[in-house]
Structures are given as C-alpha cells and as structure tokens.
Protein backbone atom coordinates (compact mmCIF):
# COMPACT_ATOMS: atom_id res chain seq x y z
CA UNK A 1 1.39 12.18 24.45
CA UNK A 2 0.23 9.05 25.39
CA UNK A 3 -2.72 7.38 25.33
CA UNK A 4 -4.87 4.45 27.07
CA UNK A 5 -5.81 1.70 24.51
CA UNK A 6 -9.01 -0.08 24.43
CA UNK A 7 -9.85 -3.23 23.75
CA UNK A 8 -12.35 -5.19 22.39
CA UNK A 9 -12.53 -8.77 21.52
CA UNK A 10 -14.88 -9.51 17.78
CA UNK A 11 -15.52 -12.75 16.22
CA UNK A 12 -14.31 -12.92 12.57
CA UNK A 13 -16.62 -13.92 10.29
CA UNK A 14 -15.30 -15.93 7.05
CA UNK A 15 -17.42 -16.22 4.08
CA UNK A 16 -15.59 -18.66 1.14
CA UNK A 17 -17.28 -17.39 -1.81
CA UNK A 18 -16.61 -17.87 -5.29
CA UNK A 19 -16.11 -15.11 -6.98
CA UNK A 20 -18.15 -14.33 -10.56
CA UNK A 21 -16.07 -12.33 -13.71
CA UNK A 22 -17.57 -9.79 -15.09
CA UNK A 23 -17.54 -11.80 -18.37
CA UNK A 24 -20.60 -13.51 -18.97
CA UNK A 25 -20.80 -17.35 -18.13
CA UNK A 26 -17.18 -17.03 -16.73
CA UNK A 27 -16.15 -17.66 -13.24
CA UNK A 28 -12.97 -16.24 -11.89
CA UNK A 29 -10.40 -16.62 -9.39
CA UNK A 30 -8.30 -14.54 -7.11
CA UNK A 31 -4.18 -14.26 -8.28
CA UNK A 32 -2.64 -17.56 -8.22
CA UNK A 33 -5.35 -19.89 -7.83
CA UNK A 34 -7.52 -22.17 -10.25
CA UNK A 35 -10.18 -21.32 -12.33
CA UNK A 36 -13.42 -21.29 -10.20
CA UNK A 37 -11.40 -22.15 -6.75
CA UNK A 38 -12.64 -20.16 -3.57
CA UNK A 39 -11.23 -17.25 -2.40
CA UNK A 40 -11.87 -16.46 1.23
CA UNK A 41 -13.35 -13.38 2.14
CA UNK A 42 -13.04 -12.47 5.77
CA UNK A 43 -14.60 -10.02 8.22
CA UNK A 44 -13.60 -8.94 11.59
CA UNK A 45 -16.15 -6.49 13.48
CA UNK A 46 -14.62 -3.35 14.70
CA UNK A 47 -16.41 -0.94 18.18
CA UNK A 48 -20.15 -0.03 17.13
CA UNK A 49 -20.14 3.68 15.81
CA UNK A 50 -16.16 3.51 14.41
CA UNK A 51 -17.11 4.07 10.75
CA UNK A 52 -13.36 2.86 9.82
CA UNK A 53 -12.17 4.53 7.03
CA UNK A 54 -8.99 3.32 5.86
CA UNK A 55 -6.08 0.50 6.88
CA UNK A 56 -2.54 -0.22 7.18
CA UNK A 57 -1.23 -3.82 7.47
CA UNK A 58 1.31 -3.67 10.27
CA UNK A 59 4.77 -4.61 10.41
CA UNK A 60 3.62 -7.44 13.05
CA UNK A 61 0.84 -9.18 11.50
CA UNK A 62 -1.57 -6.76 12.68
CA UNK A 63 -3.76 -4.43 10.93
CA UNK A 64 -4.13 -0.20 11.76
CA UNK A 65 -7.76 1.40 11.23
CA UNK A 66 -8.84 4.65 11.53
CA UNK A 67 -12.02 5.57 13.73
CA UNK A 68 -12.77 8.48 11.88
CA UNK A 69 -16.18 9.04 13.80
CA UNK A 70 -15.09 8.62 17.15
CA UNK A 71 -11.86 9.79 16.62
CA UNK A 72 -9.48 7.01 17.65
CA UNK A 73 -6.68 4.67 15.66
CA UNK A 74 -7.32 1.19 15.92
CA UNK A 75 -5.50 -2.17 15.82
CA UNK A 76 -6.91 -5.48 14.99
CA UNK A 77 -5.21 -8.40 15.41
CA UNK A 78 -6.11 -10.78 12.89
CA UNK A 79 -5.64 -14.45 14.63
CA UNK A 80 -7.82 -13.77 17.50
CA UNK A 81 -10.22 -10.76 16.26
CA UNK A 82 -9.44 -8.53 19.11
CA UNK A 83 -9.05 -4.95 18.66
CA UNK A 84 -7.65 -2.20 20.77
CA UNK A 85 -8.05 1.69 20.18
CA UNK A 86 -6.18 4.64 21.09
CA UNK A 87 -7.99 8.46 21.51
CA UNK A 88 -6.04 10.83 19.63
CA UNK A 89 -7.94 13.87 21.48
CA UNK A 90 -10.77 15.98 20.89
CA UNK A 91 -11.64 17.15 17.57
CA UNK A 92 -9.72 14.19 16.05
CA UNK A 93 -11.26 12.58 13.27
CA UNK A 94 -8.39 10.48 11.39
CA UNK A 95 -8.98 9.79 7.81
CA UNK A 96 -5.36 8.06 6.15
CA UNK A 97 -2.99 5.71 8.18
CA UNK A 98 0.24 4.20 6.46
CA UNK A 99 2.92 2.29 8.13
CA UNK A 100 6.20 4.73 8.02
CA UNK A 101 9.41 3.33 7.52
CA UNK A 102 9.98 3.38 11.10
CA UNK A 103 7.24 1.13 11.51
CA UNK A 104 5.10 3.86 12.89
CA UNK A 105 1.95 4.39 12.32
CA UNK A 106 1.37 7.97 10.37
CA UNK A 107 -2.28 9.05 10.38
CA UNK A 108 -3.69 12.30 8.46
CA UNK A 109 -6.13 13.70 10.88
CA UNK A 110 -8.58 15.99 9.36
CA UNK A 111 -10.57 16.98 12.17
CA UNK A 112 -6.71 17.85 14.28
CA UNK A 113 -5.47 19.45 11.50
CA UNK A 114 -2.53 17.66 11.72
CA UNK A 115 -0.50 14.88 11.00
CA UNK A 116 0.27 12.29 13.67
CA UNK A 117 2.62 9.71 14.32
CA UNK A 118 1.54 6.81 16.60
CA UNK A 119 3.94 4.13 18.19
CA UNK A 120 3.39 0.99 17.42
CA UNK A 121 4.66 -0.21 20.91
CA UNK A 122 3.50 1.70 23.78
CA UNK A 123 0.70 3.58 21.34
CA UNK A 124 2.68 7.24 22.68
CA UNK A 125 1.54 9.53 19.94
CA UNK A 126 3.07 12.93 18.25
CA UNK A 127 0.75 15.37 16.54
CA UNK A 128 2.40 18.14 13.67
CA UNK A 129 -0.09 20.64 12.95
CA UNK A 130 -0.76 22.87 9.89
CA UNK A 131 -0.43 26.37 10.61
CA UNK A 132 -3.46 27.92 11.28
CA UNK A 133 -2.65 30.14 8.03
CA UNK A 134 -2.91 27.01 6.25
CA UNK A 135 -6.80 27.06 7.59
CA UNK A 136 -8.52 23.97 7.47
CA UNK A 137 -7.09 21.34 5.14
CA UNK A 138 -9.38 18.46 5.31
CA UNK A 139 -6.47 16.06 4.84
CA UNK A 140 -6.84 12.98 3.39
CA UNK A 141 -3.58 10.57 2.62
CA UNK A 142 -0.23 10.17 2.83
CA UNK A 143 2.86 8.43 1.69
CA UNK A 144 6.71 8.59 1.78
CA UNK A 145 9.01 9.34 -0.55
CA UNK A 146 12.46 7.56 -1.12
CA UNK A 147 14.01 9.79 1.34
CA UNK A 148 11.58 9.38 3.84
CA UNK A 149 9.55 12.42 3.92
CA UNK A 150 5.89 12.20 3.89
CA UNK A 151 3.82 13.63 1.70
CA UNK A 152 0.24 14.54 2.34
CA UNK A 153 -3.11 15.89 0.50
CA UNK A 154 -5.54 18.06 1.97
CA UNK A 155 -8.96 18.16 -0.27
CA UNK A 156 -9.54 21.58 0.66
CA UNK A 157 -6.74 22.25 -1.98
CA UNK A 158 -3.37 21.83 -0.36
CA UNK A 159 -0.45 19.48 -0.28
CA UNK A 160 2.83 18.97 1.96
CA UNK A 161 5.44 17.58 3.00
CA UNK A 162 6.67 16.58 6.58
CA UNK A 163 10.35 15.94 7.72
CA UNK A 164 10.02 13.43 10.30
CA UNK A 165 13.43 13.75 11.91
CA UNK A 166 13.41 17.85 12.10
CA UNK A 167 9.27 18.16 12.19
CA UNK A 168 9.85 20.84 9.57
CA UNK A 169 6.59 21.26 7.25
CA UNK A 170 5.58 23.33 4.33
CA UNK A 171 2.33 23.21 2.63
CA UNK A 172 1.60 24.08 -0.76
CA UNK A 173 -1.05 25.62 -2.68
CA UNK A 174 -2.67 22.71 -5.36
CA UNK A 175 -3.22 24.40 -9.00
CA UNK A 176 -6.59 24.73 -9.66
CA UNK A 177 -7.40 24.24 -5.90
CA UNK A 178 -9.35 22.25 -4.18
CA UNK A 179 -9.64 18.51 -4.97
CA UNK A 180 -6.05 16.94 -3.37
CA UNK A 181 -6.98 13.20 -2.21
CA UNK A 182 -5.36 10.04 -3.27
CA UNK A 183 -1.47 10.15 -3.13
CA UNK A 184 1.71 7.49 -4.05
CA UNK A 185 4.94 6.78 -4.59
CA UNK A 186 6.41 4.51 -7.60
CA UNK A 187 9.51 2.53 -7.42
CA UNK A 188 12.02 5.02 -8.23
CA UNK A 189 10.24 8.02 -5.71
CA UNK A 190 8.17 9.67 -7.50
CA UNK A 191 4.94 11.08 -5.87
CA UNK A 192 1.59 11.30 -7.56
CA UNK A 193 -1.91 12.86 -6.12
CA UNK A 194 -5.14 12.72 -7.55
CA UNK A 195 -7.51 15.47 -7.46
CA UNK A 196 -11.44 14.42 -7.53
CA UNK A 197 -12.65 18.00 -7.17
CA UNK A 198 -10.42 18.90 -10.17
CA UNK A 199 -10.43 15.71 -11.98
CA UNK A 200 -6.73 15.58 -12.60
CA UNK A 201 -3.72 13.67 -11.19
CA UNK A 202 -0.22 15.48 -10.46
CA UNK A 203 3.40 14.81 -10.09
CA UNK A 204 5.10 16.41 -7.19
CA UNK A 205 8.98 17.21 -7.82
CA UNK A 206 9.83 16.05 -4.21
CA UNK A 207 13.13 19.05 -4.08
CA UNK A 208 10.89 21.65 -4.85
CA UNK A 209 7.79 20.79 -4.11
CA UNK A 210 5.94 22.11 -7.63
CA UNK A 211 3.49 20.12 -8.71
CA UNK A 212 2.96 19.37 -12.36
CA UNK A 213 -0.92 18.27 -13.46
CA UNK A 214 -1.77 15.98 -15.82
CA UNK A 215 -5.69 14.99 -17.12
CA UNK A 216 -6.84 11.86 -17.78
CA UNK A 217 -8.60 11.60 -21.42
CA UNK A 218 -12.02 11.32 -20.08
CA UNK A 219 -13.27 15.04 -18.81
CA UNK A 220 -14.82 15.45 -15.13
CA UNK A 221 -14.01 11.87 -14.23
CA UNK A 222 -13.17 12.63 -10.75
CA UNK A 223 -9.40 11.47 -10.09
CA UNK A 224 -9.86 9.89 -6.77
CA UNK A 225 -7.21 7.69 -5.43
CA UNK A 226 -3.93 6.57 -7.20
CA UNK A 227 -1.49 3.73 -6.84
CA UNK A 228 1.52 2.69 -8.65
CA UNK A 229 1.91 -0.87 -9.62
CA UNK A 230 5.95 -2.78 -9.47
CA UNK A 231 7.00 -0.77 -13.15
CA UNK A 232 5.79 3.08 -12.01
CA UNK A 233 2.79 3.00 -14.30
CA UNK A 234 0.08 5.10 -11.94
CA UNK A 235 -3.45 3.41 -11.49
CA UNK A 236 -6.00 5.91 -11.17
CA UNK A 237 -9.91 5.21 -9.67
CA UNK A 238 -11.86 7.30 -11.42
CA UNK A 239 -15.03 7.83 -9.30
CA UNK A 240 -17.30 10.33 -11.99
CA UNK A 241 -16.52 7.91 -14.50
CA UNK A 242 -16.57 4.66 -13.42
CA UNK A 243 -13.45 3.68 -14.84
CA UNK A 244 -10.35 2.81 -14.09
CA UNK A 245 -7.49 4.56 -15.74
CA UNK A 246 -3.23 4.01 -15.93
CA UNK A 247 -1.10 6.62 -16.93
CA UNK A 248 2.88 5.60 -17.88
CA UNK A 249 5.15 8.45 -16.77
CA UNK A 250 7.75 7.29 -19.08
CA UNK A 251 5.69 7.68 -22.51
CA UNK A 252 2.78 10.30 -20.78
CA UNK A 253 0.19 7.94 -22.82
CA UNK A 254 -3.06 7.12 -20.95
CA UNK A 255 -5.52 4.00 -21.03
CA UNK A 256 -9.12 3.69 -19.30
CA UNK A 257 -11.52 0.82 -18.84
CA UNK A 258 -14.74 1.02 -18.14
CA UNK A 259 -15.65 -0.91 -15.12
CA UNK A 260 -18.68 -3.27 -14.95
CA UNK A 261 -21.69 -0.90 -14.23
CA UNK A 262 -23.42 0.57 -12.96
CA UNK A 263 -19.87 1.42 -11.23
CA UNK A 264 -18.68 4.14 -9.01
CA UNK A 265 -14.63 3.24 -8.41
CA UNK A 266 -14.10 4.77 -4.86
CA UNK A 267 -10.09 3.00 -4.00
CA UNK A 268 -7.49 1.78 -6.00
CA UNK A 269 -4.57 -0.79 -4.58
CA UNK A 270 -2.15 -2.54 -6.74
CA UNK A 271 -0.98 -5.78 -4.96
CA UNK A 272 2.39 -7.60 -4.94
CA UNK A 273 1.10 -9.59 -8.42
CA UNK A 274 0.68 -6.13 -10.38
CA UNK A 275 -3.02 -7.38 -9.88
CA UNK A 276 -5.77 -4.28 -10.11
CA UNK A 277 -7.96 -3.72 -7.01
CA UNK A 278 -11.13 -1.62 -7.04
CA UNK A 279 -13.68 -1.06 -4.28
CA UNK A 280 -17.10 -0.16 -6.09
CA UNK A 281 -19.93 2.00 -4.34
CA UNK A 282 -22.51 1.38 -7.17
CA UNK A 283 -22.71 -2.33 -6.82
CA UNK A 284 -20.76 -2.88 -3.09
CA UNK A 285 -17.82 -5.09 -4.02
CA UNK A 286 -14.41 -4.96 -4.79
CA UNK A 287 -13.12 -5.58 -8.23
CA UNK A 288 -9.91 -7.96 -9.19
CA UNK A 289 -8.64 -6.36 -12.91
CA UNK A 290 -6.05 -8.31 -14.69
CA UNK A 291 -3.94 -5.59 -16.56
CA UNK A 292 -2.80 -8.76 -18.98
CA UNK A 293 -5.92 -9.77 -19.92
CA UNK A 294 -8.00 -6.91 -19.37
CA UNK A 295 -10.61 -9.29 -17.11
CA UNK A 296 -12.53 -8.20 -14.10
CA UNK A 297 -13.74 -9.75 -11.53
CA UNK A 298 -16.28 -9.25 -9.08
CA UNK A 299 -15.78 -9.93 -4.97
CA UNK A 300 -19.26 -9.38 -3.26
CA UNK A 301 -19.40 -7.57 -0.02
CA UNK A 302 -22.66 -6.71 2.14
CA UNK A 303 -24.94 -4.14 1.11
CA UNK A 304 -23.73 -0.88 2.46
CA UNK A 305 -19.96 -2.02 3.15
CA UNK A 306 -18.79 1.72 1.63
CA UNK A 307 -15.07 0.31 1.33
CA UNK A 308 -13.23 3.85 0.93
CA UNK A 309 -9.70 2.35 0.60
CA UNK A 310 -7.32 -0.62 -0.03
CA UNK A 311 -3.84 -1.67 0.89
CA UNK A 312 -2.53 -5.21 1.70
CA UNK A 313 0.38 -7.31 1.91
CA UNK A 314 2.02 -10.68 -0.16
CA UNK A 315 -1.54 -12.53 -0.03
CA UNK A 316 -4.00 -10.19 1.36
CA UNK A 317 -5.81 -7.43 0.79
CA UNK A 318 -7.72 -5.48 3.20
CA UNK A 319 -10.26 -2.79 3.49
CA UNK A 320 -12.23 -1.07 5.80
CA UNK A 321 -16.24 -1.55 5.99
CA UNK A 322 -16.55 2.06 6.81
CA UNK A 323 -20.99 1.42 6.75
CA UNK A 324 -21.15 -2.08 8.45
CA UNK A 325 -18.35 -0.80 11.34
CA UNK A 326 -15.89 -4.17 9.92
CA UNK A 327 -12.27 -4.70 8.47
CA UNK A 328 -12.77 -7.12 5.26
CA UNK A 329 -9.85 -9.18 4.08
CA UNK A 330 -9.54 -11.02 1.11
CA UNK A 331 -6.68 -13.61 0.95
CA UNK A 332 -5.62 -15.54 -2.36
C-alpha cells in the first residue's frame, strides 16, 4: 500500500543547559565533554494531537516517530525541523519503530494488530498481521536478531517472530502471561524481553523460540524496557522500583541501583560510549549513569514531557515527548 505523506514545517527549539549530578554540590557533563561544559538539549515540535511514542534515527540523518494517537509514522528531519507523516489506515495506532537492516522502517502497530514495514523512499508500506487466534496482542517493540528476523512483544502476553523475506510468523505464548514489553539483541544475537506485568526479563532461544525467564533480585519491580550495552550485559529499567538493574548472561549475577528519587525509570538506551540512559516519569528528565563510576546525572525536560523510549546514534540521543507532542535530542 501506499500512502500520501504530510508535511509540516516546526521550529526547533535548543535549550544549552547544564546539566546537575545527582551527587550533591557536583555538576556533570554529558560523555566526552568537561566537567560542567553544556550539553545541548534540543526540541523539534511534531503535528498537535501526535502523542509520539517512540523513535528511530534513520539511516539518512533523519529521525522515524510514531503517531500513536492519530495513527500515522512520522519523519523529522533534523536540519530544517520539517516533518512529514504517513497514515497507516484505520485502527492504526503504532507504538515501536526500529530501523531494519534493510533500512526500513519496522513499526509494531497495536491498534492493526500487526507488524508493518514502511519504505523509507517512496513511504509504500506492508502490514503482517497476527492471526486473529492470536486475539489482540497489544504489541509493543521489536528488534532483529543476527539473522535478520524480527522479534516482537505483545503486552497482552505474547511474543514472535517475523521472517521478512517469506512473511512467515509464529507467535508464542509468554510464561506467566501477560507483561511482554521491552525487547533486544546483544552483540552475539541473543534476544532479551522484559515483562512489567510479570516483573521478569527472558531470553528467547531464537531456533526454537522457548523463552527462558529470569527475575531480577528486587520482587514486583516491573521489568520494563531492556537494552544491551557493547559486552552483552542486559540493562534493565525497572519502573515499580525505580531502579535500574544489569544482568550478565555469562555469570547470571545481577546488580541494581537505585535511581535518584522520587524515580519512576520508564526507557532504557545504552549509547555507543556504554553510557546508561534513563527517561524518568517521577521527576521528567532523562538520566546519564556512568556504569564506571556509578554517577548519575540529571538532564531536565519540561513538565509533562512523558519520554516513553530512547535510541540514538554516535553523539545523540533522542526521545519522543509523547505529553508536549515534541522529539527531544540530546547531543554530547
């Protein structure tokens, strides 16, 4: 199918700020730069009633959104602000977009049912629904495995997998049901999801599909989103909690820190630096955590922002200001 784009041109709004660590009486930086230097934090306004939920840096310096409310994927381009949208049909209400290895974008629609690829050139799009047996998933992310299948969650209490190149699916029943959300890949292709309803995070075997759980030490802390930093070691947002967690595959031994409170740890995006990113509901502001020296530090956004997700590229990291209708950047 294919799809008119709109467009919209927004005036980025840049706010240096300098950014406070937790610690008291210290202030911090963002990776790589001085002791008390600036860090610009950038926003770029998105259509009035989009309610963008999460992003995907493109492949060509632009950045995908989802429009969960009205039910469109959007592109920003960052040097001039301008922003065009493409309808994904009725009912749609995207929630996840990651850039494929294709260079698609691959959105997890919850309100389609369905997964849907979106071309990054003439915006044609491809929907693969669940079976309605599968009823409704509520899915929530994806990512792809070293042999290029995509993996997905549902929150309703599935998970799946999607051949790209055959459009074969199967979806899998979650132990302990409902709860599937957050969901990576480490270096060597292994997949991870974290369950918030059942407070646990699980390894997929990607040839068979079973999924193995594992629990965090602290109980009901809400597993929300993971991410693996550059040695495998899974980063886990614990949302319950307010902590953030890391579990090492290779010795199954945990750690947790508390955040700076009152804290509730939403996303979770390890950048390029092994450098810790939080986004923080309690106080509205994304957190920097230094895994060497166990620092955090504080990035204000505006009241309300509700950043539900991170991902970024060498230098940036984005979100999406899913209350104020805004992409947010942060560059180092």
């Amino acid at each position: 199918m294919r799809s008119r784009p709109s467009q919209r041109a927004g005036l980025a709004v840049v706010v240096p700020v300098l950014i406070a660590a937790a610690l008291v009486g210290v202030m911090g930086s963002a990776a790589g730069a001085a002791p008390g230097a600036a860090v610009t934090l950038r926003e770029y306004p998105v259509p009035d009633g989009s309610h963008p939920h999460d992003v995907a840096p493109a492949r060509n310096g632009g950045v995908w959104y989802t429009a969960q409310a009205t039910g469109k994927l959007g592109w920003l381009d960052p040097r001039t602000g301008r922003t065009r949208e493409t309808s994904l049909g009725e009912g749609s209400a995207p929630h996840g977009v990651i850039v494929g290895p294709d260079g698609a974008a691959w959105v997890t629609d919850g309100g389609l049912n369905a997964i849907v690829r979106v071309d990054p050139g003439s915006s044609s799009f491809r929907g693969y629904r669940l079976t309605p047996a599968t009823g409704d998933a509520n899915l929530n992310t994806a990512t792809f495995d070293k042999r290029g299948t995509l993996w997905f969650t549902g929150q309703n209490g599935i998970y799946g997998r999607l051949n790209p190149k055959s459009g074969a699916m199967r979806v899998f029943r979650a132990p302990f049901g409902r709860g599937p959300y957050g969901i990576t890949t480490t270096p060597k292709g292994q997949v991870f999801y974290a369950s918030l309803a059942g407070s646990h995070i699980a390894q997929i075997d990607v040839r068979t599909g079973k999924a193995t759980v594992i629990r965090p030490p602290t109980a009901g802390q809400g597993a929300r989103r993971v991410w693996s930093d550059s040695k495998g070691m899974i980063w886990v947002s614990e949302w319950n909690a307010g902590k953030v967690a890391r579990y090492d595959p290779a010795t199954k031994r945990w750690r947790e820190w508390d955040v700076p409170g009152p804290a509730q740890v939403y996303a979770v995006y390890v950048d390029d630096k092994d450098i810790v990113w939080l986004t923080d509901f309690g106080r509205s502001g994304l957190w920097r955590f230094a895994p060497a020296t166990g620092r955090f530090t504080r990035v204000p956004l505006r009241a309300g922002a509700n950043v539900r997700q991170l991902l970024g590229r060498p230098g940036e990291v984005w979100g999406a200001e899913s209350g104020a209708d805004r992409l947010v950047v942060v560059r180092r």
